[in-house]
C-alpha atoms as a PDB file:
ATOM      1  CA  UNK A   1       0.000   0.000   0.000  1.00  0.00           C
ATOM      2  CA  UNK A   2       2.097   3.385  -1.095  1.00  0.00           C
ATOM      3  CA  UNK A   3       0.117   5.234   1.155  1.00  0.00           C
ATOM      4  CA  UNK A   4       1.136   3.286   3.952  1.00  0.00           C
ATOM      5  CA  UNK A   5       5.275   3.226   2.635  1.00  0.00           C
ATOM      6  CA  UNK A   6       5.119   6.715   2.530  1.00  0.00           C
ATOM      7  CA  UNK A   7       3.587   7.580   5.961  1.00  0.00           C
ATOM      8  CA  UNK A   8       6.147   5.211   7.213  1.00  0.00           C
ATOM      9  CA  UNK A   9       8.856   6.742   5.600  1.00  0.00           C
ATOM     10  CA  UNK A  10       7.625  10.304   6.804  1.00  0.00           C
ATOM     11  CA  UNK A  11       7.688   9.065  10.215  1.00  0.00           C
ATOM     12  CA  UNK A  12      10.902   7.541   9.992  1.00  0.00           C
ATOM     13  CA  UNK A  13      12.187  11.130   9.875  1.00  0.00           C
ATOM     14  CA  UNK A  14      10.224  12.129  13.009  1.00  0.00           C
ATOM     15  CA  UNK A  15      11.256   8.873  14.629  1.00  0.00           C
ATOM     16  CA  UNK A  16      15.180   9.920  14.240  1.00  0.00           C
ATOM     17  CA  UNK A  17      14.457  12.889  15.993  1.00  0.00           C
ATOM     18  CA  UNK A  18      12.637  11.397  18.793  1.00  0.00           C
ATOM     19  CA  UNK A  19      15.266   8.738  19.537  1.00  0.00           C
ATOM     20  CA  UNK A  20      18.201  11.127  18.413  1.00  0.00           C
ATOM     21  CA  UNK A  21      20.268  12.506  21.034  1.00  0.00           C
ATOM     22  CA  UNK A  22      19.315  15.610  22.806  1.00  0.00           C
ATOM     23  CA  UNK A  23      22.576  16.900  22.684  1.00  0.00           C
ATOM     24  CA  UNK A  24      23.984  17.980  19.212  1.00  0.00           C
ATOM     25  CA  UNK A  25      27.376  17.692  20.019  1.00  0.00           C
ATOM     26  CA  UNK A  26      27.105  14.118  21.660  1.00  0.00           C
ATOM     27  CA  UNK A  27      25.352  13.365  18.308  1.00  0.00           C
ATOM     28  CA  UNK A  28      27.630  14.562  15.993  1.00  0.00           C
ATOM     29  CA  UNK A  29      30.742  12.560  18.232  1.00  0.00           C
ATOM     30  CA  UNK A  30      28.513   9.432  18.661  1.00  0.00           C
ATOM     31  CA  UNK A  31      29.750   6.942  15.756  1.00  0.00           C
ATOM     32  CA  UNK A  32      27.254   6.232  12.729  1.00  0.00           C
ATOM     33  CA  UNK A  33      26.342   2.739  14.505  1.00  0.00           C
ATOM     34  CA  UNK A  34      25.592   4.058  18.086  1.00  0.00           C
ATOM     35  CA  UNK A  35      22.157   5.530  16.588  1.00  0.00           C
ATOM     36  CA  UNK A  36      19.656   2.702  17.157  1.00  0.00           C
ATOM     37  CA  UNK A  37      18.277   2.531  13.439  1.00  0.00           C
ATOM     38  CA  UNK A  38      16.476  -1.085  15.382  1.00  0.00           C
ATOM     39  CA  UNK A  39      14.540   1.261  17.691  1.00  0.00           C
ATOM     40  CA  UNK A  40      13.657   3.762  14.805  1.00  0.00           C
ATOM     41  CA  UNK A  41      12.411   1.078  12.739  1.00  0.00           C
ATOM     42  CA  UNK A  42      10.118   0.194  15.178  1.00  0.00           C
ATOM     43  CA  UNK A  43       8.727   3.304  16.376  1.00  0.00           C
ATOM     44  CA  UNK A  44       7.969   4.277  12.753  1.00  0.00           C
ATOM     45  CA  UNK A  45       6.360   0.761  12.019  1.00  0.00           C
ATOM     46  CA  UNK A  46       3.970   1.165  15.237  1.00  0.00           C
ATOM     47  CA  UNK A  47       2.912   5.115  14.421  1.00  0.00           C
ATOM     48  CA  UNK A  48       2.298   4.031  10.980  1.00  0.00           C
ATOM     49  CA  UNK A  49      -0.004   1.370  12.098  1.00  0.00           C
ATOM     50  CA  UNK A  50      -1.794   3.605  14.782  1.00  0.00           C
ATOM     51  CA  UNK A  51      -2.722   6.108  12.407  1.00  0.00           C
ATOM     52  CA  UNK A  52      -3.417   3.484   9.883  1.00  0.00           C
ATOM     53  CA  UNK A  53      -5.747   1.769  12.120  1.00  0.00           C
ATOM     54  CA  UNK A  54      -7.451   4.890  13.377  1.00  0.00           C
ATOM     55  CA  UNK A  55      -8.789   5.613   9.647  1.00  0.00           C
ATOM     56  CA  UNK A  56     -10.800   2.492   9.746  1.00  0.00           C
ATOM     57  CA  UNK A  57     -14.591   3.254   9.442  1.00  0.00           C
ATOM     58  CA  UNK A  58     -16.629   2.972  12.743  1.00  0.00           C
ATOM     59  CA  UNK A  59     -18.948   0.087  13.233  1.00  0.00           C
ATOM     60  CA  UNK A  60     -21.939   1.191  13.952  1.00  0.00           C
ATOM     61  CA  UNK A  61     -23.745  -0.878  16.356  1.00  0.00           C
ATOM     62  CA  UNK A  62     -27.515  -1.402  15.385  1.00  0.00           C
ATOM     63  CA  UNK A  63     -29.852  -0.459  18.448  1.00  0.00           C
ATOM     64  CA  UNK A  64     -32.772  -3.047  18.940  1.00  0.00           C
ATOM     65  CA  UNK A  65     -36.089  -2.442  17.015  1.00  0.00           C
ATOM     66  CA  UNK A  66     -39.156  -0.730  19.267  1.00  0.00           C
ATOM     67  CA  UNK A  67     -42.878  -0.780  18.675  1.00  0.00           C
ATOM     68  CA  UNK A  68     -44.398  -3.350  16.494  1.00  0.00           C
ATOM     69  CA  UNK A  69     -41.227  -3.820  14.424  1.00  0.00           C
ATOM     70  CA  UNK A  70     -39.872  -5.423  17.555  1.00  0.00           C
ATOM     71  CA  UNK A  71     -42.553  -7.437  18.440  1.00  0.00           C
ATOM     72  CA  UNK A  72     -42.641  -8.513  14.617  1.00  0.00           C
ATOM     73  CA  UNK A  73     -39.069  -9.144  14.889  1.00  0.00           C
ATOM     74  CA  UNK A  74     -39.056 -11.314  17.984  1.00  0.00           C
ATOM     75  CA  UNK A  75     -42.432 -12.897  17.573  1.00  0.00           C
ATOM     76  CA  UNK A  76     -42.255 -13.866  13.635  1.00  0.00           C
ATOM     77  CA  UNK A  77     -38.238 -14.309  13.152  1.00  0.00           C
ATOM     78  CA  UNK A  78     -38.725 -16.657  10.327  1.00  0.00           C
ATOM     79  CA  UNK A  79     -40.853 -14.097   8.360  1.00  0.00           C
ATOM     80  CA  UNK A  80     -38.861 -10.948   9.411  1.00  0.00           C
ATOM     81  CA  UNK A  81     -35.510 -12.432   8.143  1.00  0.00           C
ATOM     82  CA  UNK A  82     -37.217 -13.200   4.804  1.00  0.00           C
ATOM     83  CA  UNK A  83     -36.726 -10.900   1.899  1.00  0.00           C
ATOM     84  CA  UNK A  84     -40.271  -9.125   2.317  1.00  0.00           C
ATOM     85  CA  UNK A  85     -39.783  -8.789   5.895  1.00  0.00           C
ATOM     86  CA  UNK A  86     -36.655  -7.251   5.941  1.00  0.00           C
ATOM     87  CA  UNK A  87     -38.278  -4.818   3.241  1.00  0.00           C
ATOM     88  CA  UNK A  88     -40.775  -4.413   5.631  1.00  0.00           C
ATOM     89  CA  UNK A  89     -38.688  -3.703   8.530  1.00  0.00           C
ATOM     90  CA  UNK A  90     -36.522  -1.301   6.605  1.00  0.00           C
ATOM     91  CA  UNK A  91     -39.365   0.608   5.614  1.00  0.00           C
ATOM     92  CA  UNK A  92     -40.057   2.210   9.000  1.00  0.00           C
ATOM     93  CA  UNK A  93     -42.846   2.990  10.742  1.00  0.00           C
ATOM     94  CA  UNK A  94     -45.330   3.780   8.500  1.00  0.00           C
ATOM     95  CA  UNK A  95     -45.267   0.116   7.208  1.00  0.00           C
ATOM     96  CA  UNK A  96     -47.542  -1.265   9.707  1.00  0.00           C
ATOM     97  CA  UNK A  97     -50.038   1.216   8.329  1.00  0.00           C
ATOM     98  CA  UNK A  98     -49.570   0.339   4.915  1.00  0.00           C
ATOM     99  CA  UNK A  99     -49.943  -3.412   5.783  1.00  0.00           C
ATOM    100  CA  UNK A 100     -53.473  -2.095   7.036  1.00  0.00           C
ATOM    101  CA  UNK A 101     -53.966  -0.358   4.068  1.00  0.00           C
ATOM    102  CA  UNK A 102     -53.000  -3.808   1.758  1.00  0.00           C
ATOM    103  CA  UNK A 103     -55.424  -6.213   3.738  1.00  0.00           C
ATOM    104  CA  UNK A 104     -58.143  -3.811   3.957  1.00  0.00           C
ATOM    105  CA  UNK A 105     -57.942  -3.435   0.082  1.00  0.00           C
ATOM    106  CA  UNK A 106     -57.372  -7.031  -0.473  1.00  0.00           C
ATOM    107  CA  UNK A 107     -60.434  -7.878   1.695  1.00  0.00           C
ATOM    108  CA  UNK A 108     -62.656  -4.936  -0.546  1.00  0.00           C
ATOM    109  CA  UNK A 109     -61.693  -6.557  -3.957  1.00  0.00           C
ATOM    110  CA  UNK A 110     -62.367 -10.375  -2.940  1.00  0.00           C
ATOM    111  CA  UNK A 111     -65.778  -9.383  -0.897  1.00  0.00           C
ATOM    112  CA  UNK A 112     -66.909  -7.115  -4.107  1.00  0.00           C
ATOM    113  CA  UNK A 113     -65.731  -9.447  -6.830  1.00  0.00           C
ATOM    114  CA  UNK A 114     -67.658 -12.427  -4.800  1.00  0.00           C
ATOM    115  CA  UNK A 115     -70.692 -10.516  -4.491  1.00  0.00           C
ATOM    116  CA  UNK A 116     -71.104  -8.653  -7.921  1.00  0.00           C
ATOM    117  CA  UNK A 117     -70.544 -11.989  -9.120  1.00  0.00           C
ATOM    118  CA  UNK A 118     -73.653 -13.324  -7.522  1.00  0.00           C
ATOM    119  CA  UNK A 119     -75.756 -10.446  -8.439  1.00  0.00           C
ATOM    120  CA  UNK A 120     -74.866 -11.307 -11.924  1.00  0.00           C
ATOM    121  CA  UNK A 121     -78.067 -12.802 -13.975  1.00  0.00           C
ATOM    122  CA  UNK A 122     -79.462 -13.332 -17.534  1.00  0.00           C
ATOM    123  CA  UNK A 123     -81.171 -10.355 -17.845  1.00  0.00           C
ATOM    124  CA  UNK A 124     -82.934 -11.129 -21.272  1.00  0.00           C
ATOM    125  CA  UNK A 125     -84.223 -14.773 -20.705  1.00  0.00           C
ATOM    126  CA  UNK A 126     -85.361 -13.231 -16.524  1.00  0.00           C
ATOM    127  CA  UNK A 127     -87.538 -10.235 -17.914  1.00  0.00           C
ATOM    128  CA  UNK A 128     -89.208 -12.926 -20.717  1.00  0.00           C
ATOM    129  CA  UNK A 129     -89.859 -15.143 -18.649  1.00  0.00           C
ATOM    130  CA  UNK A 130     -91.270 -12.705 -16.400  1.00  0.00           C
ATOM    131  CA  UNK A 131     -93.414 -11.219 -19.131  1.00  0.00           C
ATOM    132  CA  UNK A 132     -94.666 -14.598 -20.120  1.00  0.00           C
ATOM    133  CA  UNK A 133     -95.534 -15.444 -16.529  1.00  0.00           C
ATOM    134  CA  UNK A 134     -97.381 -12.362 -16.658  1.00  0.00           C
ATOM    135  CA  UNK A 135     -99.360 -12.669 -19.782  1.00  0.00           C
ATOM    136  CA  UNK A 136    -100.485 -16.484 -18.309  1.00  0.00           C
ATOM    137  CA  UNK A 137    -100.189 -16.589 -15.281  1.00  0.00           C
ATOM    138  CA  UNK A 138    -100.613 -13.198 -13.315  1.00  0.00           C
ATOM    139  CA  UNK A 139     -98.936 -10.670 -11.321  1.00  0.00           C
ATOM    140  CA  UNK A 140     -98.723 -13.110  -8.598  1.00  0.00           C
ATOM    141  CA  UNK A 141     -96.476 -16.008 -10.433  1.00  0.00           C
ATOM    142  CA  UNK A 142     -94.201 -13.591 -12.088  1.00  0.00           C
ATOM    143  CA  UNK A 143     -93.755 -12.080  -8.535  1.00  0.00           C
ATOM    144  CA  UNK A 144     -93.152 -15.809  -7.521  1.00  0.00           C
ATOM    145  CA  UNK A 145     -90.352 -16.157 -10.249  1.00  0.00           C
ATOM    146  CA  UNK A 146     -88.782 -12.521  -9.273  1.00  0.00           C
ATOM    147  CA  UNK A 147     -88.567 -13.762  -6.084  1.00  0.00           C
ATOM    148  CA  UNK A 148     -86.860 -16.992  -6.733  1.00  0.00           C
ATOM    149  CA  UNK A 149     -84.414 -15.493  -8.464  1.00  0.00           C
ATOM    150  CA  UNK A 150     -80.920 -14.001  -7.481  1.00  0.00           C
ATOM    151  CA  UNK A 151     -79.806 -10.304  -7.702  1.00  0.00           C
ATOM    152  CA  UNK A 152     -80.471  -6.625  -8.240  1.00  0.00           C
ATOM    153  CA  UNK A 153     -82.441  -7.079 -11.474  1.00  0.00           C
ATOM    154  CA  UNK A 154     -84.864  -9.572 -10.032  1.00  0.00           C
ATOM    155  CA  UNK A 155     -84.983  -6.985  -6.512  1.00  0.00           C
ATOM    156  CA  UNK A 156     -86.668  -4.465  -8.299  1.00  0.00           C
ATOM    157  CA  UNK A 157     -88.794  -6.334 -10.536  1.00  0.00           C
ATOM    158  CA  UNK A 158     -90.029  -8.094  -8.033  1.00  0.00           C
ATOM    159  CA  UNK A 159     -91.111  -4.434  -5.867  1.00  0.00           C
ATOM    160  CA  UNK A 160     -92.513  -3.455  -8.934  1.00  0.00           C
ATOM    161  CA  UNK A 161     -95.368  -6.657  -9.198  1.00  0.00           C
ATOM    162  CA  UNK A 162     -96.141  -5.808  -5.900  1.00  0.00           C
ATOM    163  CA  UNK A 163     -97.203  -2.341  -6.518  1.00  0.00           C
ATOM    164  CA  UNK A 164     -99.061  -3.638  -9.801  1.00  0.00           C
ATOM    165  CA  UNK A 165    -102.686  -3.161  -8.240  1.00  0.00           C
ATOM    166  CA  UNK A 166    -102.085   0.810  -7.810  1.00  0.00           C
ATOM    167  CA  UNK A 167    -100.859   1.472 -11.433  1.00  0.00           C
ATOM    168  CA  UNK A 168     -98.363   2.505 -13.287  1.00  0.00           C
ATOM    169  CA  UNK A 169     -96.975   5.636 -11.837  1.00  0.00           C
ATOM    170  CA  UNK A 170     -96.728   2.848  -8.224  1.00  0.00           C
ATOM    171  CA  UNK A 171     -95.218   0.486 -10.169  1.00  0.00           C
ATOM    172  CA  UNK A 172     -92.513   3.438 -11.498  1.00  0.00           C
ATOM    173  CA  UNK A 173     -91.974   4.635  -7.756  1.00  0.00           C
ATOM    174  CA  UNK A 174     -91.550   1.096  -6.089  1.00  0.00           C
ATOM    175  CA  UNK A 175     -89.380   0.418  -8.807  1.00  0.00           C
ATOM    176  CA  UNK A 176     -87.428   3.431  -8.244  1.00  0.00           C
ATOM    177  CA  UNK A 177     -86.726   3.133  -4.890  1.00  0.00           C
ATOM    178  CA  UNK A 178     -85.747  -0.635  -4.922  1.00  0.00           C
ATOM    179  CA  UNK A 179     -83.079   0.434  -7.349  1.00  0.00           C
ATOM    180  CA  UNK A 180     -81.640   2.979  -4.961  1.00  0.00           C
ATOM    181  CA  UNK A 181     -81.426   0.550  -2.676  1.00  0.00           C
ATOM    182  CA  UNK A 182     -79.935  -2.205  -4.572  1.00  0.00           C
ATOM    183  CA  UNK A 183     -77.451   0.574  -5.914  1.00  0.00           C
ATOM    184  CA  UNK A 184     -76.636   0.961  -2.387  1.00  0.00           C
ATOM    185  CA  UNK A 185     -75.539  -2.485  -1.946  1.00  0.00           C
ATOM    186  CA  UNK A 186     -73.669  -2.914  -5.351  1.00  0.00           C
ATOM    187  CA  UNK A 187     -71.618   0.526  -4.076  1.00  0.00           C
ATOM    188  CA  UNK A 188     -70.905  -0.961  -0.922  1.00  0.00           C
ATOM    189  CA  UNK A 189     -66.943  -1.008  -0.202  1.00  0.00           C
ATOM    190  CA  UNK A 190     -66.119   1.185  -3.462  1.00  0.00           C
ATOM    191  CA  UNK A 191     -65.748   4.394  -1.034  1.00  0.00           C
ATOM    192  CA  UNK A 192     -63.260   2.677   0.971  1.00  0.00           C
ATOM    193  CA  UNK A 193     -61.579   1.138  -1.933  1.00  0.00           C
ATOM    194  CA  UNK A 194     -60.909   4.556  -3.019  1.00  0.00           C
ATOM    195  CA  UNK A 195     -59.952   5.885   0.004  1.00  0.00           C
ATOM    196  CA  UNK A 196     -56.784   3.073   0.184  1.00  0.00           C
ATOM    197  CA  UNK A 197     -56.314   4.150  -3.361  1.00  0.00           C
ATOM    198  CA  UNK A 198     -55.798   8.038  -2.615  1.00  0.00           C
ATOM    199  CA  UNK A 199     -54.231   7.504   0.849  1.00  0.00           C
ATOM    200  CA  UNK A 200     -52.063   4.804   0.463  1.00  0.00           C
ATOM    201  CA  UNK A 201     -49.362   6.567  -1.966  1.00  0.00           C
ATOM    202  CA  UNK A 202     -49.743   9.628   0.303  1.00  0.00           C
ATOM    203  CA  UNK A 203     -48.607   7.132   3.248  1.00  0.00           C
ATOM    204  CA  UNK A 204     -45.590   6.123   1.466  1.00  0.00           C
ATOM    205  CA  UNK A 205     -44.500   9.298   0.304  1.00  0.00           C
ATOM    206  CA  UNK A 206     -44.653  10.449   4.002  1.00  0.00           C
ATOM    207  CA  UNK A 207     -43.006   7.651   5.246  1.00  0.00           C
ATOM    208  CA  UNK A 208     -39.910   8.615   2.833  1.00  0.00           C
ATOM    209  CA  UNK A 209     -40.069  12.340   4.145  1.00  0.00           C
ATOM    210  CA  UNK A 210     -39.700  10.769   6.817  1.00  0.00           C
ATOM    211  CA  UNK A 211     -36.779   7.975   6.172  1.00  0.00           C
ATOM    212  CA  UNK A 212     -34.884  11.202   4.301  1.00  0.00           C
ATOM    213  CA  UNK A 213     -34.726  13.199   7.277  1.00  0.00           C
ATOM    214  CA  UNK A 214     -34.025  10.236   9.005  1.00  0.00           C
ATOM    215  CA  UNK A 215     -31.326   9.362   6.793  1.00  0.00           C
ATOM    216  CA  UNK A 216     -29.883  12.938   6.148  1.00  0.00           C
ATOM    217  CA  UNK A 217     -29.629  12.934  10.394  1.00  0.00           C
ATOM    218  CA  UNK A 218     -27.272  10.111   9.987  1.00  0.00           C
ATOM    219  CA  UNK A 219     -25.247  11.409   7.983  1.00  0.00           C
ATOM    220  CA  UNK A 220     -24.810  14.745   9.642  1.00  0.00           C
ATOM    221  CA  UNK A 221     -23.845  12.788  13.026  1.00  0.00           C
ATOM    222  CA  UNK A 222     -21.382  10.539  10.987  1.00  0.00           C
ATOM    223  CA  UNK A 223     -17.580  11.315  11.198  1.00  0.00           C
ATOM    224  CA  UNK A 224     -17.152   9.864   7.727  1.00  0.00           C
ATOM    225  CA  UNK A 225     -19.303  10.324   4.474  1.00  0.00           C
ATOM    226  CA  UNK A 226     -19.421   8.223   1.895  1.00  0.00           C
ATOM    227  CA  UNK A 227     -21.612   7.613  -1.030  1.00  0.00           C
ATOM    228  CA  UNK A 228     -22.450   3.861   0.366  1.00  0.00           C
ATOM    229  CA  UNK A 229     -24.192   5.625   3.219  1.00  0.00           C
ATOM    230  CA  UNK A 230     -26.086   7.994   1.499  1.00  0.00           C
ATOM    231  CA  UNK A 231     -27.646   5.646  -1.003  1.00  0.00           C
ATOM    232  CA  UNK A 232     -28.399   3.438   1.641  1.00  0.00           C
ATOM    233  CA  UNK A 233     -30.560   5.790   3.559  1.00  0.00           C
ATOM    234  CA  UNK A 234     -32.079   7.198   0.264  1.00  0.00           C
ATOM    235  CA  UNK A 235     -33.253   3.210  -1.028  1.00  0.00           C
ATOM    236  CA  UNK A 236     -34.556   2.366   2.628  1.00  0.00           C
ATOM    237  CA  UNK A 237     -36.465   5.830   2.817  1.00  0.00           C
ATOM    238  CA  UNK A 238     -37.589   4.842  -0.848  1.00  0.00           C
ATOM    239  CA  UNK A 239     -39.269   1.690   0.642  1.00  0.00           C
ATOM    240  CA  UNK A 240     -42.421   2.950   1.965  1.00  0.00           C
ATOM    241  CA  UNK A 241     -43.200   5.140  -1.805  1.00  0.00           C
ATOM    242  CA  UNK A 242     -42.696   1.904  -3.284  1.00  0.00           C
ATOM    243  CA  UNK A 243     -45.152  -0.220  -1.226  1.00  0.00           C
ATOM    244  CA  UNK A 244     -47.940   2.591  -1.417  1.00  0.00           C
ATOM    245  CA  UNK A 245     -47.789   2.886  -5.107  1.00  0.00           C
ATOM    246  CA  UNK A 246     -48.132  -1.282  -4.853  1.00  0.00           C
ATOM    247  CA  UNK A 247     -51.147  -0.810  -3.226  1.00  0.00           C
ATOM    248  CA  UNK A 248     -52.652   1.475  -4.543  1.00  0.00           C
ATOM    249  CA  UNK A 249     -52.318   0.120  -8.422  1.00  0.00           C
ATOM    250  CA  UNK A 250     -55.097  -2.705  -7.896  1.00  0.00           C
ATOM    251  CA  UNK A 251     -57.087  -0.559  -5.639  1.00  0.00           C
ATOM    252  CA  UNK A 252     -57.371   1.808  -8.493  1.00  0.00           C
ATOM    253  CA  UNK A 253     -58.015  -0.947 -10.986  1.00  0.00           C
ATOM    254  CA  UNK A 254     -60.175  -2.848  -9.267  1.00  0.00           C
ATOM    255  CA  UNK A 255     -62.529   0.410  -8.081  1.00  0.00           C
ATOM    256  CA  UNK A 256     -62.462   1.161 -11.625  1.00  0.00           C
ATOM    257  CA  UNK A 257     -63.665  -2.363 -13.040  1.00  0.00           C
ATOM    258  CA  UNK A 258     -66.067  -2.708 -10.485  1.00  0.00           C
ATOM    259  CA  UNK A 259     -68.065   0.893 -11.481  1.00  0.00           C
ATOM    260  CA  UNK A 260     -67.908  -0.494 -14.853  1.00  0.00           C
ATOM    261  CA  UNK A 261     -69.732  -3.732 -13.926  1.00  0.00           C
ATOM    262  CA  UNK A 262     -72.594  -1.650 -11.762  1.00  0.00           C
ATOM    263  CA  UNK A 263     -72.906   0.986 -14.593  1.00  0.00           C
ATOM    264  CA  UNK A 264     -73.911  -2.050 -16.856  1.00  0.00           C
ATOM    265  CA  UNK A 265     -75.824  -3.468 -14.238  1.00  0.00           C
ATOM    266  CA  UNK A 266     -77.942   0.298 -13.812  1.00  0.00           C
ATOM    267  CA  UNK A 267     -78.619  -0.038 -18.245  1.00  0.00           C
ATOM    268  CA  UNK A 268     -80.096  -3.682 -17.410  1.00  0.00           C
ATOM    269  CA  UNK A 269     -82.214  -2.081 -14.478  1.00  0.00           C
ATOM    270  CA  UNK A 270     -83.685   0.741 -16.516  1.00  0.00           C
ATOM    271  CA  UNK A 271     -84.286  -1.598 -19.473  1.00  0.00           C
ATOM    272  CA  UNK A 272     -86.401  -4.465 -17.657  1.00  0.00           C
ATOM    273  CA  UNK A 273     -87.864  -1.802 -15.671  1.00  0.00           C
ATOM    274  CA  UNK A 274     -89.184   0.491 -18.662  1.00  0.00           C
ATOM    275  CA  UNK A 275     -89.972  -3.325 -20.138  1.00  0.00           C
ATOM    276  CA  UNK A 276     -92.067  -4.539 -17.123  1.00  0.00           C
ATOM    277  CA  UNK A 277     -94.049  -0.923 -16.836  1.00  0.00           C
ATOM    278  CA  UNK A 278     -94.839  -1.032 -20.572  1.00  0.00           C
ATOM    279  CA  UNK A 279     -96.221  -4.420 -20.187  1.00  0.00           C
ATOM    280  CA  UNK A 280     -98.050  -3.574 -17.021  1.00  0.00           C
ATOM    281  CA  UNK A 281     -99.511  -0.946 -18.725  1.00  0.00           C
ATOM    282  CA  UNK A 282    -100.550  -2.842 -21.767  1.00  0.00           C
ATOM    283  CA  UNK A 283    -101.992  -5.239 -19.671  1.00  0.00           C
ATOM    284  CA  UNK A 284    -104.102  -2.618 -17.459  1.00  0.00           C
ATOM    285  CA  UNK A 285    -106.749  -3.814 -14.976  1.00  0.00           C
ATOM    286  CA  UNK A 286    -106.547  -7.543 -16.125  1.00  0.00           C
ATOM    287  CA  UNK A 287    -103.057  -8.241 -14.832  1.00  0.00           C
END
């Protein structure tokens, strides 16, 4: 190492002088070999390694996680050393509330994918069948076949036979209010889906506001600098942006598939309503 052969060689020079005789003129009558080169060898060799090993970098002990990241640490040790929970533990502490944020979304898409999948029904053979029931049969049995079928449609078809007896503009208003009711239910969840859409990026981004002052802390209290330690704080702060943006990309698409599914489910409501009033109507007193 030439840095290392030339501090030695520097303080060889101061060395001599240390060990050198006080006293010029004993020096200059002491013979070349009375000077103990041995001992100036040595003293050189052991400054040179004292300053050499004081510009070592400082090991910085790690303190013990706090808070839930301890208790996650100590109680789940197989999961935290895993890739996603060291991610997770580097992240800080606004990574408990994102993992809120994740299940509460993942619970929203499942429970509204289940259900609008349920609701879902052959609109064009229910509302013939119903009219046929109708024609034959009476408001009564096509009540009877509303009622034994599944979903929205069906709902407010079926509130709609029931008014029959008081006309048309009864039939319209049952019909009506069934379908702001069965709206209701189809909308169900989609508020807090976008909520963990819109707040979950703003979570991350405030949890590497956070890490960066965090980090920039560091390395204002650190006797040396390097570029290893700022790009470490920087990716660790950059944790918590990353995981909100993760989960807010299916909250977004999912919120938006799901109001296109109950859109198409409002045209099939208006359609077999305005079908079943017409026919009602045609029908008159007889049905």
């Amino acid at each position: 190492m030439a840095r290392n052969g030339l501090l030695k060689w520097a303080l060889l020079l101061v060395a001599a002088l240390i060990v050198a005789p006080a006293n010029p003129a004993v020096a200059q009558d002491a013979p070349a070999d009375t000077l103990n080169f041995e001992g100036v060898m040595n003293t050189a060799d052991s400054l040179a390694w004292s300053l050499s090993d004081s510009t070592d970098e400082v090991v910085i002990v790690e303190q013990p996680l706090g808070g839930f990241m301890g208790w996650f640490e100590t109680n789940l040790p197989w999961l935290a050393q895993s890739g996603a929970g060291q991610l997770f533990i580097k992240g800080g502490n606004f990574m408990p509330f994102l993992l809120i944020s994740a299940i509460i979304m993942v619970a929203v898409l499942i429970e509204r994918f289940v259900t609008l999948a349920k609701a879902r029904t052959n609109t064009r053979r229910l509302i013939g069948t119903v009219i046929t029931t109708l024609r034959t049969d009476g408001v009564t049995a096509a009540a009877q076949v509303c009622e034994r079928t599944r979903g929205p449609i069906a709902a407010i078809l079926h509130s709609g036979l029931l008014r029959a007896d008081r006309g048309p503009e009864a039939v319209e208003k049952a019909i009506e209010t069934s379908g702001t009711i069965e709206m209701s239910f189809l909308e169900r969840g989609l508020v807090t889906l976008s909520t963990v859409a819109n707040v979950a990026p703003l979570l991350g981004f405030l949890g590497t506001v956070s890490g960066m002052i965090n980090a920039f802390e560091a390395i204002a209290n650190a006797d040396q600098v390097n570029a290893k330690l700022v790009a470490s704080g920087i990716s660790e702060a950059l944790i918590t942006t990353a995981t909100g943006l993760v989960i807010a990309i299916p909250a977004s698409i999912g919120y938006s598939f799901f109001l296109s599914v109950i859109d198409r489910y409002i045209i099939e409501m208006e359609e077999t309503s305005a079908e079943l009033v017409e026919e009602l109507t045609q029908l008159g007193p007889r049905a």
